[in-house]
C-alpha atoms as a PDB file:
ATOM      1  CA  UNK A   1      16.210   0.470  27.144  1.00  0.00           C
ATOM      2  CA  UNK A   2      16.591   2.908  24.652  1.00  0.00           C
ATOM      3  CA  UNK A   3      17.448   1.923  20.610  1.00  0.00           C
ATOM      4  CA  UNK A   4      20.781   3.608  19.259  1.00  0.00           C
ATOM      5  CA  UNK A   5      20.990   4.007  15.127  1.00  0.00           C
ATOM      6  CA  UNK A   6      24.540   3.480  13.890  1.00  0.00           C
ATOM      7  CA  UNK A   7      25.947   3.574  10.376  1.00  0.00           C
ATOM      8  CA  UNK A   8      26.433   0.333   8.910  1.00  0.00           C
ATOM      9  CA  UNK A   9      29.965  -1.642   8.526  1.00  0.00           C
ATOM     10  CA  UNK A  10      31.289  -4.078   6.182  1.00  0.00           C
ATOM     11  CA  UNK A  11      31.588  -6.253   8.750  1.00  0.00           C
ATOM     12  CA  UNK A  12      27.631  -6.203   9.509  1.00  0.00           C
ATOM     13  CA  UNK A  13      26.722  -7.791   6.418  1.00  0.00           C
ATOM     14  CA  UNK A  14      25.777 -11.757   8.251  1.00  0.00           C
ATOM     15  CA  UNK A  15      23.926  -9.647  10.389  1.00  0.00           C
ATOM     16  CA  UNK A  16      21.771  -7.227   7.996  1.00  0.00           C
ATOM     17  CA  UNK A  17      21.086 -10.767   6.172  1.00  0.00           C
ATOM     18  CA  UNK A  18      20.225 -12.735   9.122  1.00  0.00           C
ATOM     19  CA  UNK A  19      17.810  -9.665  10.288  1.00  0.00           C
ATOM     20  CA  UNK A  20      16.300  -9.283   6.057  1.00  0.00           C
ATOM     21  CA  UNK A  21      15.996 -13.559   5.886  1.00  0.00           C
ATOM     22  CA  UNK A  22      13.962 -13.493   9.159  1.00  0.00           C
ATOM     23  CA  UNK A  23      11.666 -10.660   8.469  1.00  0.00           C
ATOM     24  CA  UNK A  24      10.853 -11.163   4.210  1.00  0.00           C
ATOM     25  CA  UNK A  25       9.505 -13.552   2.313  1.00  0.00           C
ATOM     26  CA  UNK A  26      11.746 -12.498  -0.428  1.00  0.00           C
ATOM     27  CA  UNK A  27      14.898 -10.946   0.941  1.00  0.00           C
ATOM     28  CA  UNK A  28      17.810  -9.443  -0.754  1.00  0.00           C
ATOM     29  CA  UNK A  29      20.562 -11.616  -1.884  1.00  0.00           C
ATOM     30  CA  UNK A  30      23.989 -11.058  -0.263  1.00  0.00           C
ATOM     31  CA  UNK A  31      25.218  -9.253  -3.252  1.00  0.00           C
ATOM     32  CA  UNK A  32      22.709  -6.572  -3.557  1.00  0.00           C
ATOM     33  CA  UNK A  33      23.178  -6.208   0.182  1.00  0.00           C
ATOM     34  CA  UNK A  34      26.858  -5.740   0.383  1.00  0.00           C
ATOM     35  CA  UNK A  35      26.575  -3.549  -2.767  1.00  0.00           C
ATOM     36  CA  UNK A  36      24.935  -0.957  -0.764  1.00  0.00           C
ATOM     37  CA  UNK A  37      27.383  -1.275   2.008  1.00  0.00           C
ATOM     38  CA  UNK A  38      30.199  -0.039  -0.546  1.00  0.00           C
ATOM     39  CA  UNK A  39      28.807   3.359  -0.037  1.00  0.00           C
ATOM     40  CA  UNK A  40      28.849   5.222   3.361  1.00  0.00           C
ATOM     41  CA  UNK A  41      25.438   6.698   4.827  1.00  0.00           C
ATOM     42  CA  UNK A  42      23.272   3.743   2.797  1.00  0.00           C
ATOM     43  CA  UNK A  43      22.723   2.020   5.543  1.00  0.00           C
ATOM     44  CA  UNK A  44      21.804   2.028   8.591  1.00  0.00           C
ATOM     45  CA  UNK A  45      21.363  -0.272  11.749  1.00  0.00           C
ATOM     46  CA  UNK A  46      18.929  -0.250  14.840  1.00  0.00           C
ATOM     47  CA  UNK A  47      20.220  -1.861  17.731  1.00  0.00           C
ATOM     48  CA  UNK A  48      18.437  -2.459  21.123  1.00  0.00           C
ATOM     49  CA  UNK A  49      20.403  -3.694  23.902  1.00  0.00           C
ATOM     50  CA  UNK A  50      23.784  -3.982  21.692  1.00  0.00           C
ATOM     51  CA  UNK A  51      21.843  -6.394  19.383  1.00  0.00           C
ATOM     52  CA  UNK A  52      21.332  -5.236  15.640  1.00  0.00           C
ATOM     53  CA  UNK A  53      17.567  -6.354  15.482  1.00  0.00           C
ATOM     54  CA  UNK A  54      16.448  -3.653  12.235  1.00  0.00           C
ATOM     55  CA  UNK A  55      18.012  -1.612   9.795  1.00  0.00           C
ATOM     56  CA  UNK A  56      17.155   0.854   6.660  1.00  0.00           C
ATOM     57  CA  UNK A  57      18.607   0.775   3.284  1.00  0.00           C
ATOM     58  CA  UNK A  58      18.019   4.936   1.855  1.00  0.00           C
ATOM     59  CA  UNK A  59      20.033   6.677  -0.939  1.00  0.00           C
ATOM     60  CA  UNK A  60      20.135  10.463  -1.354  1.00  0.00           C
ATOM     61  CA  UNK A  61      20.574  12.159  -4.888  1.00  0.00           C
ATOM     62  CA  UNK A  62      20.142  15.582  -6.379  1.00  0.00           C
ATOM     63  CA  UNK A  63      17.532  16.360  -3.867  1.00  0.00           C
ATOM     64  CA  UNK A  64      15.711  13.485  -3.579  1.00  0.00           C
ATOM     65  CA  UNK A  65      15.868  10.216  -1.501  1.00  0.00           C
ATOM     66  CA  UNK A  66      14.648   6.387  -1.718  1.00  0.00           C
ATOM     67  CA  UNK A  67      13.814   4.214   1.927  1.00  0.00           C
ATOM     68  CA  UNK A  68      14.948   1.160  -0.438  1.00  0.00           C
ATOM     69  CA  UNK A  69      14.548  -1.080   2.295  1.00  0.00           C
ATOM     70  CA  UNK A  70      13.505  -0.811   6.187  1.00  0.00           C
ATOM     71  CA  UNK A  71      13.077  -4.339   8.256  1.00  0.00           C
ATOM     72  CA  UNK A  72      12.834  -4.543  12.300  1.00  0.00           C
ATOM     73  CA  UNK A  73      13.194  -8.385  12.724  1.00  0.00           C
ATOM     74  CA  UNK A  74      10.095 -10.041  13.714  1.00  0.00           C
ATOM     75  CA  UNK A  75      10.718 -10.629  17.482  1.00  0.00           C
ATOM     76  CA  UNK A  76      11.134  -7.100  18.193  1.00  0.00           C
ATOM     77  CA  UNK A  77       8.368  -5.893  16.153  1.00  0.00           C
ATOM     78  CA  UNK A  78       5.172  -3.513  17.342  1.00  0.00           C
ATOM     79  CA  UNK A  79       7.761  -1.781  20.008  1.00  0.00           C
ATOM     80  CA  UNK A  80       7.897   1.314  18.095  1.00  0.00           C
ATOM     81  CA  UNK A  81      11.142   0.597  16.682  1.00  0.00           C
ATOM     82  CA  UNK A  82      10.043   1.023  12.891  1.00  0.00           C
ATOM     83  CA  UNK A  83       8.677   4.512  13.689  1.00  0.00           C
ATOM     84  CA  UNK A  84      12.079   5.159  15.291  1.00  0.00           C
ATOM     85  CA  UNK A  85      13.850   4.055  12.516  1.00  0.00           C
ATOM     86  CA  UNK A  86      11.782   5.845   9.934  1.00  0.00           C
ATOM     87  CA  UNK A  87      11.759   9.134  12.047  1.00  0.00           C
ATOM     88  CA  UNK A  88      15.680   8.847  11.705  1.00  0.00           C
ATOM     89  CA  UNK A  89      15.817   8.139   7.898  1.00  0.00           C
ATOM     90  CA  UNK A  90      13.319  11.141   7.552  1.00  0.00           C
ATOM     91  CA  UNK A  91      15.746  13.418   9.708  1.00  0.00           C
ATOM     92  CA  UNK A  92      18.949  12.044   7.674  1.00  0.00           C
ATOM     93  CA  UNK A  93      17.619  13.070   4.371  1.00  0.00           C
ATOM     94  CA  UNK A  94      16.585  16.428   5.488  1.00  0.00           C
ATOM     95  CA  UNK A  95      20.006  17.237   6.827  1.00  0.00           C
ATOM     96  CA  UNK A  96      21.166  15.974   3.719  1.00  0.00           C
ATOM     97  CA  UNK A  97      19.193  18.456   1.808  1.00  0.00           C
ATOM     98  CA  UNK A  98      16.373  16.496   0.428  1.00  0.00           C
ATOM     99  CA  UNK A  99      12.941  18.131  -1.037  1.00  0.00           C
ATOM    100  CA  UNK A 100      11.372  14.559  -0.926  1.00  0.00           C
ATOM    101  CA  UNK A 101      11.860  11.113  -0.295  1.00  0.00           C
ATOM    102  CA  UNK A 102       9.936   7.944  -1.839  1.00  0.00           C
ATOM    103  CA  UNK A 103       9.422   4.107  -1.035  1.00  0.00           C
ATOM    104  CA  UNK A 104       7.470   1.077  -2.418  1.00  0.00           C
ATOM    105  CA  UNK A 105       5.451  -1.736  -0.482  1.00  0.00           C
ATOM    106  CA  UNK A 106       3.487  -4.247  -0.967  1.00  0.00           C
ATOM    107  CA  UNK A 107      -0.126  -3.582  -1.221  1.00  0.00           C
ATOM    108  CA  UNK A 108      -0.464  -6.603   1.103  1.00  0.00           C
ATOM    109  CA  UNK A 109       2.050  -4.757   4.110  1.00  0.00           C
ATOM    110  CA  UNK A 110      -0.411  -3.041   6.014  1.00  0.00           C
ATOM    111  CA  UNK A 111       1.274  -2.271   9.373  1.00  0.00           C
ATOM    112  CA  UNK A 112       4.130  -0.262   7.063  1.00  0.00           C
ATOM    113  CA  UNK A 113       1.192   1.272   5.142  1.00  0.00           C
ATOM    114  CA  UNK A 114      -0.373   2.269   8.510  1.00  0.00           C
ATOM    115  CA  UNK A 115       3.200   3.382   9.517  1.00  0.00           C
ATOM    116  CA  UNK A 116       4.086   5.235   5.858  1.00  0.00           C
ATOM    117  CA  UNK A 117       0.746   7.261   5.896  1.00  0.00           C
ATOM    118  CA  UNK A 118       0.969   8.352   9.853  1.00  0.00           C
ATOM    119  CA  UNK A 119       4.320   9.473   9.194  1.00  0.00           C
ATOM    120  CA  UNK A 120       3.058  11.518   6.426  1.00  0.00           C
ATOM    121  CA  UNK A 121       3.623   9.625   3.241  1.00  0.00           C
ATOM    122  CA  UNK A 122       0.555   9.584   0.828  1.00  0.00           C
ATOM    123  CA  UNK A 123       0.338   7.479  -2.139  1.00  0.00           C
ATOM    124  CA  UNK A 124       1.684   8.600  -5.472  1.00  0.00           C
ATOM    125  CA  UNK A 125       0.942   5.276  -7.678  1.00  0.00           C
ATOM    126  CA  UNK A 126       1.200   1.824  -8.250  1.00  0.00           C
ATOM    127  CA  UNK A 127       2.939  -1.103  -9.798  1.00  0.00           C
ATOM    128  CA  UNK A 128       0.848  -3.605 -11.106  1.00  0.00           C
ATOM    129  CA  UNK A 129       2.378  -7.120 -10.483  1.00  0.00           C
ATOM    130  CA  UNK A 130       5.684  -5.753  -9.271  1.00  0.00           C
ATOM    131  CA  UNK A 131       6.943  -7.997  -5.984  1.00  0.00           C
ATOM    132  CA  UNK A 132       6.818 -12.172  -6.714  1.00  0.00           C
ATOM    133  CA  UNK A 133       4.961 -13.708  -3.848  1.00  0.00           C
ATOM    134  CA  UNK A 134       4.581 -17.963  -3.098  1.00  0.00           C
ATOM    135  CA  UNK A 135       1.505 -17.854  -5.321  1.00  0.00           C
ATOM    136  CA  UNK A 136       2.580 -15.201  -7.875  1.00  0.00           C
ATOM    137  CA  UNK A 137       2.601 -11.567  -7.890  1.00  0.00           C
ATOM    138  CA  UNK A 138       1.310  -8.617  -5.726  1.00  0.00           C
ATOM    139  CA  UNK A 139       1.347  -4.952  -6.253  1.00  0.00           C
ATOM    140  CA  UNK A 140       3.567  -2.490  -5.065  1.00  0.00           C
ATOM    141  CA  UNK A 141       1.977   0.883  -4.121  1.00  0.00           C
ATOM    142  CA  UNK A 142       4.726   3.958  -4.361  1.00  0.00           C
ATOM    143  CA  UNK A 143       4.330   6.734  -1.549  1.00  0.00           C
ATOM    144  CA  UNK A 144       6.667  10.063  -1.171  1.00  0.00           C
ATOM    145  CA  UNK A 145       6.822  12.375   1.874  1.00  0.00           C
ATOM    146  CA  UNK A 146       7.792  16.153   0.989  1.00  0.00           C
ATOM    147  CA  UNK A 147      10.188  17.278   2.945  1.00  0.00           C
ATOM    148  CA  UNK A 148       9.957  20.889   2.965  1.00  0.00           C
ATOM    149  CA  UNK A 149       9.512  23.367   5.672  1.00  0.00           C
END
């Protein structure tokens, strides 16, 4: 069965939480979620079946765009759904009229790395010490895709 990508409601915020608690080890806190839901075209949710199980957080401004956050909860991982997802988010911001688009992970996420860099994102820098983990801190490594033709 074929994945549909729909705009995110008000009303989805339980279920953008529930999806973001399963999947991180530090997930966003209901605030910071339902911030981003104040603002149409933020974010937006992968459902499979008629259940929401990912979704991507991406802003757009002055030409440029963020992937802020992208999750496909664990049980419906390695299905391809992430690449759909990302294709998507990629195909949003250049309709929207963005020249590039960048993202953070952590050093330690290498399926999205191996996702990011197939996709054509290459690595632009680094964070030292950036995302808290159970035994400290890891690195974040920044990537950006350009977008143009």
């Amino acid at each position: 069965m074929t994945a549909i990508i729909r705009a995110a409601l008000a009303d989805d915020l339980h279920t953008l939480l529930a999806i973001e608690n399963a999947s991180q080890s530090h997930p966003w806190s209901g605030p910071v979620m339902a911030r981003y839901l104040k603002h149409p075209d933020n974010i937006w949710i992968l459902e499979k079946a008629g259940k929401a199980v990912g979704f991507a957080v991406v802003t757009q401004v002055v030409g440029e765009a963020e992937l802020l956050d992208i999750v496909v909860h664990p049980d419906c991982q390695g299905l391809g759904l992430g690449h759909q997802l990302l294709e998507f988010v990629l195909e949003l911001v250049r309709k929207g009229g963005c020249e590039r688009i960048f993202l953070e992970v952590r050093r330690s996420n290498l399926g999205a790395i191996h996702l990011y860099e197939k996709m054509g994102f290459c690595q632009v820098g680094m964070r030292r010490d950036y995302y808290p983990t159970a035994r400290g801190r890891e690195d974040a490594l920044l990537y950006c895709q350009e977008l143009l033709d």
